[in-house]
Protein backbone atom coordinates (compact mmCIF):
# COMPACT_ATOMS: atom_id res chain seq x y z
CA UNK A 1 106.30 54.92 3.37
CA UNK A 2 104.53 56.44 6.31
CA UNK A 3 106.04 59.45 7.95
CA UNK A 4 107.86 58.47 11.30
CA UNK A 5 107.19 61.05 13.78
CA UNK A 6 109.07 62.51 17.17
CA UNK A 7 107.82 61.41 20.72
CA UNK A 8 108.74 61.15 24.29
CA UNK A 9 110.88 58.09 24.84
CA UNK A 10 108.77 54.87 25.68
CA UNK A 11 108.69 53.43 29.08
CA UNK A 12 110.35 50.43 27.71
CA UNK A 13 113.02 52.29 26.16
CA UNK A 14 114.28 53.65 29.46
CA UNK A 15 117.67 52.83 30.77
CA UNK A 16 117.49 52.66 34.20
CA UNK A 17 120.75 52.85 35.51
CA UNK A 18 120.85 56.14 34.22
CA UNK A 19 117.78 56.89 35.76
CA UNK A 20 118.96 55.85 38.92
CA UNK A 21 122.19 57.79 38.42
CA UNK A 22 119.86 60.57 37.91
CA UNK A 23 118.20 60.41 40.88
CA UNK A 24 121.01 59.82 42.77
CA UNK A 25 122.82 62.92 41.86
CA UNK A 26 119.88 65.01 41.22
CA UNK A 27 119.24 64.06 45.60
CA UNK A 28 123.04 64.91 45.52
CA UNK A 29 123.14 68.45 44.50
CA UNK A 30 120.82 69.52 47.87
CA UNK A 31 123.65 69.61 49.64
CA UNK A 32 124.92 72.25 48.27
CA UNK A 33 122.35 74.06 46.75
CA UNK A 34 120.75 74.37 50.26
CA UNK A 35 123.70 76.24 51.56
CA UNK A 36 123.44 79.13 49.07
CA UNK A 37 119.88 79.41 50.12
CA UNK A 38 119.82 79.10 53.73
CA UNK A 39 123.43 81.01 54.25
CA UNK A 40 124.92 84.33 53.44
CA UNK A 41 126.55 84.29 50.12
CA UNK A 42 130.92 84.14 51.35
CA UNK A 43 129.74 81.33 53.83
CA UNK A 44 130.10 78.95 51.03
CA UNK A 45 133.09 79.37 50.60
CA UNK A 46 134.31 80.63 53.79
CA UNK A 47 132.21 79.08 56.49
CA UNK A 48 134.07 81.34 59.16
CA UNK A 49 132.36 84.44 58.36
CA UNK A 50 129.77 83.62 60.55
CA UNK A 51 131.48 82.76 63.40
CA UNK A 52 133.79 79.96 64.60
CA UNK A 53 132.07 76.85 63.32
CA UNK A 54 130.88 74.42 66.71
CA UNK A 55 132.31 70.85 66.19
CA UNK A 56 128.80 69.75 64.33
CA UNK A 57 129.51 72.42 62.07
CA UNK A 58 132.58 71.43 61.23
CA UNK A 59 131.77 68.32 60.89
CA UNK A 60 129.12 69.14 58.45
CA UNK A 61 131.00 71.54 56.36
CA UNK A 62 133.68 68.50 56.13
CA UNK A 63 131.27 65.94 54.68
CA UNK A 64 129.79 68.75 52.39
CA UNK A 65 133.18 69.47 51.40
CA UNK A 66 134.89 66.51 50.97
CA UNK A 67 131.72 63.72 49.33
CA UNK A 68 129.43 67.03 47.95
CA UNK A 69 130.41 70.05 46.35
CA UNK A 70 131.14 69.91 42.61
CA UNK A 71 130.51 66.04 42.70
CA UNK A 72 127.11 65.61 42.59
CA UNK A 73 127.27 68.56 40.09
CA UNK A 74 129.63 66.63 38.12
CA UNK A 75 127.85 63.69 37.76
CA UNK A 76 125.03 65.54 36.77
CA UNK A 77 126.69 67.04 33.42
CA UNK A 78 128.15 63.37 32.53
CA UNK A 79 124.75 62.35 32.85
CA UNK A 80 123.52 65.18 30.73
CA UNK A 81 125.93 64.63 27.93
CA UNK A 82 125.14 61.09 28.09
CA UNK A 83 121.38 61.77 27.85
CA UNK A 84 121.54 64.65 24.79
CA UNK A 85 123.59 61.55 22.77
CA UNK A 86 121.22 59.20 23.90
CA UNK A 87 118.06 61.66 22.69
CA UNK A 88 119.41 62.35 18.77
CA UNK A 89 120.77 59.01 18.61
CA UNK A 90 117.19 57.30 19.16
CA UNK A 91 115.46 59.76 16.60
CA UNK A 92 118.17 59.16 14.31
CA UNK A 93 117.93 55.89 14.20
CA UNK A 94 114.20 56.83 13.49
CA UNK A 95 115.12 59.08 10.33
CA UNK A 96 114.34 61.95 12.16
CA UNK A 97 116.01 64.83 12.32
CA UNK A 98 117.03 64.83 15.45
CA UNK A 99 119.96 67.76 16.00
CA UNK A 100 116.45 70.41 15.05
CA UNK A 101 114.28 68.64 18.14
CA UNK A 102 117.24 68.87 20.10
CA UNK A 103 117.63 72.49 19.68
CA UNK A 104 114.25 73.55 20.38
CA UNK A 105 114.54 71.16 23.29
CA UNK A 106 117.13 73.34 24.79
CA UNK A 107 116.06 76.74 23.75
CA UNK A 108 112.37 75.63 26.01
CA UNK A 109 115.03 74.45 28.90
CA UNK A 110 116.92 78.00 28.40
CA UNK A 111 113.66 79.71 29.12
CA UNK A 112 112.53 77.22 31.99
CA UNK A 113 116.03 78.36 33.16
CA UNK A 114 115.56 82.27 32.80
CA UNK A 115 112.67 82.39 34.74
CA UNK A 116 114.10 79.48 37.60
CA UNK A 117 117.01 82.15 37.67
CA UNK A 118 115.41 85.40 38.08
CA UNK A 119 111.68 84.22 39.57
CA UNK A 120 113.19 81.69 42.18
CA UNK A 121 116.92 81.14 42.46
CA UNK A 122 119.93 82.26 41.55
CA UNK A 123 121.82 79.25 41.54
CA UNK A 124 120.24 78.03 38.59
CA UNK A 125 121.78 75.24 36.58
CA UNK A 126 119.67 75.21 33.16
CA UNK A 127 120.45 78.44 31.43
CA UNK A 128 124.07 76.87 31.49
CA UNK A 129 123.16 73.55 30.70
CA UNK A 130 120.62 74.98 27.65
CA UNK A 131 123.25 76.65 25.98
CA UNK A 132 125.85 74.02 26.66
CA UNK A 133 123.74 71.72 25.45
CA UNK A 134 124.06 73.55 22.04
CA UNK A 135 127.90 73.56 22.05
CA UNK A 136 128.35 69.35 23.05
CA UNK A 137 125.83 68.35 20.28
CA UNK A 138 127.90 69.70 17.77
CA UNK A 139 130.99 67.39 19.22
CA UNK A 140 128.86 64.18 19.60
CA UNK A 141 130.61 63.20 16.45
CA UNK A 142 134.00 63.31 16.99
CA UNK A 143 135.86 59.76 17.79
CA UNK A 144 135.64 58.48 21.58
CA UNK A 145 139.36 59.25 21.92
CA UNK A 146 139.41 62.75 20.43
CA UNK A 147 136.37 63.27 22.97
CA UNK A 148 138.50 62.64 25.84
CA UNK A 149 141.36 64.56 24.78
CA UNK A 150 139.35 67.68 24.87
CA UNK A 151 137.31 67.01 27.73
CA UNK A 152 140.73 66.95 29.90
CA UNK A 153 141.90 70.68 28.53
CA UNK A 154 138.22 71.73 28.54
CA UNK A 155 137.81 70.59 32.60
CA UNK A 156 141.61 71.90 33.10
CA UNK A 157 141.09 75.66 31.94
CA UNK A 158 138.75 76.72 35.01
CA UNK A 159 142.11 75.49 37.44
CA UNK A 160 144.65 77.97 35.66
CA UNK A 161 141.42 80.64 36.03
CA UNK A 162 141.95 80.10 39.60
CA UNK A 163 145.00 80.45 39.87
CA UNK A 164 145.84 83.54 37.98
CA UNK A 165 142.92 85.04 39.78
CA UNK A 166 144.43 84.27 43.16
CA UNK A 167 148.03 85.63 41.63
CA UNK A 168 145.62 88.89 40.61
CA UNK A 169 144.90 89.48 44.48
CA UNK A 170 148.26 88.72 45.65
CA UNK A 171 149.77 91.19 43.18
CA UNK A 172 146.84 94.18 44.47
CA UNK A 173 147.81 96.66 46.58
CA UNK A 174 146.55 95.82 50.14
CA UNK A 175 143.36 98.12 49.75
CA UNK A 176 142.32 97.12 46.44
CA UNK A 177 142.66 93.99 47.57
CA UNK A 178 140.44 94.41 50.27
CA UNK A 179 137.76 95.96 48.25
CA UNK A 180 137.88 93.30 45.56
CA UNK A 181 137.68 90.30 47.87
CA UNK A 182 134.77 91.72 50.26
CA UNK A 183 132.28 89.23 48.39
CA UNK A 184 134.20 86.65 50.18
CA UNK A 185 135.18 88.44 53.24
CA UNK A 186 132.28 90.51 54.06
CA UNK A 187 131.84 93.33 57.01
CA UNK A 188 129.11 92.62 59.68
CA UNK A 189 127.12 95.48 58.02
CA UNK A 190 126.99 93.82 54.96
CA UNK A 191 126.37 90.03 56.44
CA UNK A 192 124.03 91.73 58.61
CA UNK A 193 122.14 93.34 55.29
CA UNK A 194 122.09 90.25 53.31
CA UNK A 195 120.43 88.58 56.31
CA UNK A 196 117.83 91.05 56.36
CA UNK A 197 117.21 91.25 53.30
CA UNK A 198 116.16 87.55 52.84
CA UNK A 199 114.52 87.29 56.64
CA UNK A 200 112.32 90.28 56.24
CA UNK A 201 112.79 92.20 53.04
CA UNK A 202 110.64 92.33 50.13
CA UNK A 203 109.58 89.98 47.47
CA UNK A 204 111.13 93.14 44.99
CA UNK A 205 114.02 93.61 47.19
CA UNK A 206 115.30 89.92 46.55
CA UNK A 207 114.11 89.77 43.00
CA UNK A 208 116.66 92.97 42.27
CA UNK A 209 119.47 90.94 44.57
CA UNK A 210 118.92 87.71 42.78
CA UNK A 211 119.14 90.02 39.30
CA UNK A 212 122.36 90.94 40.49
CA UNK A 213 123.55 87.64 41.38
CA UNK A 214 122.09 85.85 38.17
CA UNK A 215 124.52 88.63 36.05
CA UNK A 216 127.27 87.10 37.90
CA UNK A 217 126.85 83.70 37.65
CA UNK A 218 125.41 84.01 34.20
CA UNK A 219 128.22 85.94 32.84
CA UNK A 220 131.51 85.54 35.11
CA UNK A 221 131.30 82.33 36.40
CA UNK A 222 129.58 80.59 33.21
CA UNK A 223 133.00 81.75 31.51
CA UNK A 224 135.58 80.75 33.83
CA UNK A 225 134.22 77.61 35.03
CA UNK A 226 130.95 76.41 33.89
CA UNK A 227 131.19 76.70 30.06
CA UNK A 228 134.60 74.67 29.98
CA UNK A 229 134.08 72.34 32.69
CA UNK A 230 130.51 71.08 31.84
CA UNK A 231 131.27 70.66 28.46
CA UNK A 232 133.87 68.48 29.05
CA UNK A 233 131.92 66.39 31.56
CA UNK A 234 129.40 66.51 29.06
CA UNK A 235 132.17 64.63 26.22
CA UNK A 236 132.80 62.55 29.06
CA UNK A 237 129.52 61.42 29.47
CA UNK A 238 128.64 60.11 25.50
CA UNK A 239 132.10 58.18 25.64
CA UNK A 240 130.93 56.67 28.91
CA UNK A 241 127.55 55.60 27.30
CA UNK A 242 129.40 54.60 24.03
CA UNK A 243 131.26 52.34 26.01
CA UNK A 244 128.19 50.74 28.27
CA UNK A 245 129.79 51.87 31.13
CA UNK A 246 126.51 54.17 32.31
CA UNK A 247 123.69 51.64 31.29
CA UNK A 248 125.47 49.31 33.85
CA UNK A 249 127.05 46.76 30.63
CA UNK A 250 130.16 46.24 32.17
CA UNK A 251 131.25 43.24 34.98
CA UNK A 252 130.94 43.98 38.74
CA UNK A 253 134.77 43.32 39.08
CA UNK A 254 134.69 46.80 36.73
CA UNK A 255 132.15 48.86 39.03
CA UNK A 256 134.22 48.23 41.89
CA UNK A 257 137.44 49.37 40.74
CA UNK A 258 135.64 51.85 39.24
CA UNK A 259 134.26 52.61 43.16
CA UNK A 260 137.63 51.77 44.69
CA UNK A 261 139.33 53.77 42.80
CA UNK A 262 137.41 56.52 42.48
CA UNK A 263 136.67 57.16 45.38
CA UNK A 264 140.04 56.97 47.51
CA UNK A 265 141.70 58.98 44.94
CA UNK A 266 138.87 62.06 44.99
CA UNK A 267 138.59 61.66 48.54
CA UNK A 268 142.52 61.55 49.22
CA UNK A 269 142.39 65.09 46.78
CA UNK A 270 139.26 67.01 48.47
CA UNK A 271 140.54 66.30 52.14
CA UNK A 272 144.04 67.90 51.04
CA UNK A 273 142.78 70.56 49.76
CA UNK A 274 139.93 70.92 52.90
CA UNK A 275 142.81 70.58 55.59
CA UNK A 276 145.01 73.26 53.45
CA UNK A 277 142.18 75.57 53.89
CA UNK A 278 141.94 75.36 57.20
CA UNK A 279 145.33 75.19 58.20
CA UNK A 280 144.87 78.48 56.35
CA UNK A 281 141.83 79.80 57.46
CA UNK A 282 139.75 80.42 54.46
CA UNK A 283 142.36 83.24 53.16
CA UNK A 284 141.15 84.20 49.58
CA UNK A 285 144.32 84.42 48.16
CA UNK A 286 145.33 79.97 49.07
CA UNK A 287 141.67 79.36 48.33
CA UNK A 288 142.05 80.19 44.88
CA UNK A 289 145.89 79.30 44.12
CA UNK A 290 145.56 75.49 45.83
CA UNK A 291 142.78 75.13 48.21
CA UNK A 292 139.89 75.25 45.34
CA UNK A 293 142.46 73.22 42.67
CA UNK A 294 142.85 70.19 45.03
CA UNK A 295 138.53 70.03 45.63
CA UNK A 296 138.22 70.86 41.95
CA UNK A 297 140.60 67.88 40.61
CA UNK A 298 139.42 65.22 42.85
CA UNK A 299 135.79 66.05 42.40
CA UNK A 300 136.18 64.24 39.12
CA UNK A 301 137.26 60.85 40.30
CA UNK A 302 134.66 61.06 43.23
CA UNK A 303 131.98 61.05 40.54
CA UNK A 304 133.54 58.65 38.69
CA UNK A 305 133.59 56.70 41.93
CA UNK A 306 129.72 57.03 42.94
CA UNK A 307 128.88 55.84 39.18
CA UNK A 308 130.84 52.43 39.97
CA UNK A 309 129.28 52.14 43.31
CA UNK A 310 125.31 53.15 42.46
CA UNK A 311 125.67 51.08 39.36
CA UNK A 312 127.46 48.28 41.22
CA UNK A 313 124.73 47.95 43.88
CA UNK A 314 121.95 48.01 40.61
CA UNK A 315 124.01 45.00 39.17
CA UNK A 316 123.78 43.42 42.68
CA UNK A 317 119.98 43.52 43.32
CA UNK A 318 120.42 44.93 46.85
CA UNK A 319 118.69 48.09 48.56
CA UNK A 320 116.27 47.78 45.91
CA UNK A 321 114.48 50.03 47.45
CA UNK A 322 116.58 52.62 47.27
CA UNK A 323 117.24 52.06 43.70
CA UNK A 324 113.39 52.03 43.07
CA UNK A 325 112.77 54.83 44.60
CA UNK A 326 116.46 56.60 42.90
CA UNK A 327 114.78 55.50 39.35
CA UNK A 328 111.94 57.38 40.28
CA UNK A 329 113.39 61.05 41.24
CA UNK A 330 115.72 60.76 38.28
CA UNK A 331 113.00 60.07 35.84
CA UNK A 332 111.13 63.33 37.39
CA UNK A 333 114.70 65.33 37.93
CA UNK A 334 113.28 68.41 36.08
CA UNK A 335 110.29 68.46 38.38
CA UNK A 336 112.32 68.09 41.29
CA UNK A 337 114.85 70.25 40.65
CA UNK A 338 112.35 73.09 40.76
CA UNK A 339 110.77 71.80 43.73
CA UNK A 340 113.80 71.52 45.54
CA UNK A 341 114.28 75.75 44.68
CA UNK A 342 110.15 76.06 45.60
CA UNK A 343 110.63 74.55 48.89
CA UNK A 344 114.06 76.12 49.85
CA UNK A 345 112.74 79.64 48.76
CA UNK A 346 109.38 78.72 50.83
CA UNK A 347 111.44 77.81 53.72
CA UNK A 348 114.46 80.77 53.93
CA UNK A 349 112.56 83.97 52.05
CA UNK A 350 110.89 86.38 53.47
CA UNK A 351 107.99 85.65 51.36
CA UNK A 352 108.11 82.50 53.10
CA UNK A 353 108.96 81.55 56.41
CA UNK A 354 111.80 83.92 56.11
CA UNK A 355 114.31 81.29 57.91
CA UNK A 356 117.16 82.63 56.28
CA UNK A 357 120.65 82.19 58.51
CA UNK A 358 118.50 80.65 61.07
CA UNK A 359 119.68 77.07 60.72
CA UNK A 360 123.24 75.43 61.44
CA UNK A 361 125.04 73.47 58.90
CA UNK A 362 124.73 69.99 60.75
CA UNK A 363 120.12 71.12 60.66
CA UNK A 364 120.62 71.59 57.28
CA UNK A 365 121.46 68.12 56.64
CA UNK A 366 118.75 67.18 58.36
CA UNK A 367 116.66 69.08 56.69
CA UNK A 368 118.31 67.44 53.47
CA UNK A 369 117.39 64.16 54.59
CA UNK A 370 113.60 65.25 54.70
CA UNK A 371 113.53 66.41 51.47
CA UNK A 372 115.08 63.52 49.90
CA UNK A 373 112.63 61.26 51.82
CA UNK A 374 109.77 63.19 50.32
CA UNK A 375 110.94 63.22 46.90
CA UNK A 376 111.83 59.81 46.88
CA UNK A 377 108.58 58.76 47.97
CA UNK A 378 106.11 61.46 46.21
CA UNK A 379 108.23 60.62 42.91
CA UNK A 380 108.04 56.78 43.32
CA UNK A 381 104.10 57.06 44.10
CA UNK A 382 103.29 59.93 41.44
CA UNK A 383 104.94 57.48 38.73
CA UNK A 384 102.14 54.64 40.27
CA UNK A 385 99.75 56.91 37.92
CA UNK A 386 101.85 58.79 35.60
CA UNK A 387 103.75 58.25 33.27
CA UNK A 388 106.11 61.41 33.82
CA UNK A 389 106.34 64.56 36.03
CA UNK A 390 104.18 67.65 35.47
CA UNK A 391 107.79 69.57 33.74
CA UNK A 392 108.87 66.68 32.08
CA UNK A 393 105.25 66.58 30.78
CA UNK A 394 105.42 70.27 29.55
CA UNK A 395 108.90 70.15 28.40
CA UNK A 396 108.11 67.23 25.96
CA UNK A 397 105.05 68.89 25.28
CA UNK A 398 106.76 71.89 23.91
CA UNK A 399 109.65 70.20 22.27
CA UNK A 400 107.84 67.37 20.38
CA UNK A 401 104.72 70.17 19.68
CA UNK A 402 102.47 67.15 20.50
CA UNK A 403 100.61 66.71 23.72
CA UNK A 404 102.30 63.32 25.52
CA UNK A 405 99.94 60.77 27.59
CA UNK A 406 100.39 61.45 31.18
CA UNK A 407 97.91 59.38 32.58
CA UNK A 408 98.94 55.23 33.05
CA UNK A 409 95.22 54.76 32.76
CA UNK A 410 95.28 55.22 29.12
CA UNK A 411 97.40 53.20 26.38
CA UNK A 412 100.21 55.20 24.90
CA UNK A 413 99.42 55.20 21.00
């Protein structure tokens, strides 16, 4: 019997509603990212430490808020879960060993991730998804049910975080207090030295703040939020694939509710919990005890919500060429995922056009919408020629230890 060998999945044996899905929330997670690159660090999460917000603002931090943060996000780790049970199951069916690719697949994305996190941004997604990646592979084996009884205690532990930090504050003495919530309340001095720094310091000075940042994110938040949250969405995302739900094998009646559903019920959560922080005024204390919960619950059902609707409109053959050119950025969402940081730091650093804090929330959407246009159309013409983007080409390269065919021009063997 010959010896079957490992290589990059087929064009044939794409799904593409999970390409499009992809694409959809890879576009998705701008949003947000852009903030944390354009703005000081507490104005994402309190937008009135730069001033009182203009109407346009307001507006913009509302949309954001409610249809954004933590959804796209969200979708993005069902997706990935979905994808990593997808990847072993097609080698296994193979005879391949396909738990040993998979780990050296995400010990090359846990590199690509170090050096995103400390080289570019620190808002970097891969480290956590690399070594998450090694935790939900271990699970893809349990029973669909079991999967989605610890996917709702794994995406619940990060709330009761929340609150018993919030409790923590409200139990300091006034001054501690102070001290400990300054990264979300900051002076003027220290807005006005974070501003700086990104405007007109150094290309050293911002890699030792990013450093600094990265040990944050990397350590604190990974353990309070990321590590239980993703992993669930990531269990979430195999039992949605098991079930043909993501590779659009379900009715339309289904993607509708699915939309319907979804999306009044996240929506009805994240406006609660955006009009509670208001009403409160970004105070640390609610933000953490309720304001953050309500965003943080509903975010889940808006994803759920946008995967009946982009799936729905798939199934229905219309804005095709949206869809087309969705398949396209989520087929190359490695490559653009690091473009999107390589423009951004282009744009705001120093080292750049230094345009930090110089933009308002409602031009950042606009610039948003640039972006998006030229991803969607450099991705849909690049894949004209190739057969993958210049990461994804590298990344296979290194995982399969065999150099893929990029070029369209020449058969795949």
């Amino acid at each position: 019997m010959p010896k079957l060998s490992a290589h990059p999945t087929h064009l044939n044996e794409r799904i593409k509603s999970l390409d499009i899905l992809r694409g959809f929330a890879l576009l998705g997670i701008l949003l947000i990212n852009i903030l944390l690159f354009a703005l000081p660090n507490a104005a994402f999460s309190n937008p009135s430490v730069m001033g009182d917000l203009s109407s346009s603002d307001h507006f913009s931090y509302y949309l954001v808020h409610v249809f954004g943060e933590l959804k796209f996000m969200t979708m993005f780790s069902i997706l990935f879960g979905a994808g990593i049970l997808l990847f072993i199951t097609r080698l296994e069916n193979k005879e391949i060993d396909g738990s040993k690719i998979h780990i050296r697949r995400m010990l090359w994305l846990l590199l690509f991730g170090m050096i995103h996190a400390y080289f570019i941004w620190f808002g970097d997604i891969l480290v956590a998804y690399s070594l998450i990646g090694l935790i939900a592979v271990l699970l893809r084996k349990m029973k669909d049910q079991w999967k989605i009884v610890l996917c709702v205690i794994l995406y619940l532990i990060p709330m009761g975080f929340f609150y018993m930090i919030g409790s923590l504050f409200e139990s300091m003495p006034k001054e501690m207090a102070a001290d400990a919530m300054k990264d979300f309340s900051p002076s003027q001095d220290l807005l006005k030295a974070e501003i700086d720094l990104y405007q007109v310091g150094s290309w050293f000075d911002i890699f030792v703040k990013r450093a600094k940042l990265n040990m944050n994110y990397q350590v604190g938040s990974f353990f309070m939020l990321s590590m239980w949250r993703t992993t669930g969405m990531m269990l979430l995302g195999m039992v949605l694939l098991n079930k043909g739900i993501l590779s659009a094998e379900k009715s339309k009646l289904f993607y509708l509710i699915l939309a319907v559903v979804g999306l009044t019920v996240g929506t009805l959560f994240s406006n609660e919990g955006i009009h509670q922080m208001i009403e409160a005024k970004w105070e640390v204390i609610h933000f953490f005890k309720f304001g953050y919960q309500f965003n943080y619950f509903g975010s889940l059902f808006t994803s759920l919500g946008y995967i009946g609707l982009i799936i729905l409109i798939y199934q229905m053959k219309i804005l095709q060429f949206l869809t087309k050119a969705l398949e396209a950025v989520g087929r190359m969402a490695f490559t653009n995922y690091l473009c999107q940081s390589i423009i951004c730091s282009i744009i705001f650093y120093s080292y750049g056009f230094g345009m930090f804090a110089r933009f308002s929330r409602i031009e950042l959407l606009a610039l948003v919408a640039l972006i998006w246009i030229f991803q969607m159309i450099s991705s849909y013409y690049w894949l004209k020629y190739y057969r993958m983007g210049p990461f994804e080409w590298l990344w296979r390269y290194l995982t399969y230890k065999e150099k893929p065919q990029l070029s369209l021009n020449v058969k795949h063997q």
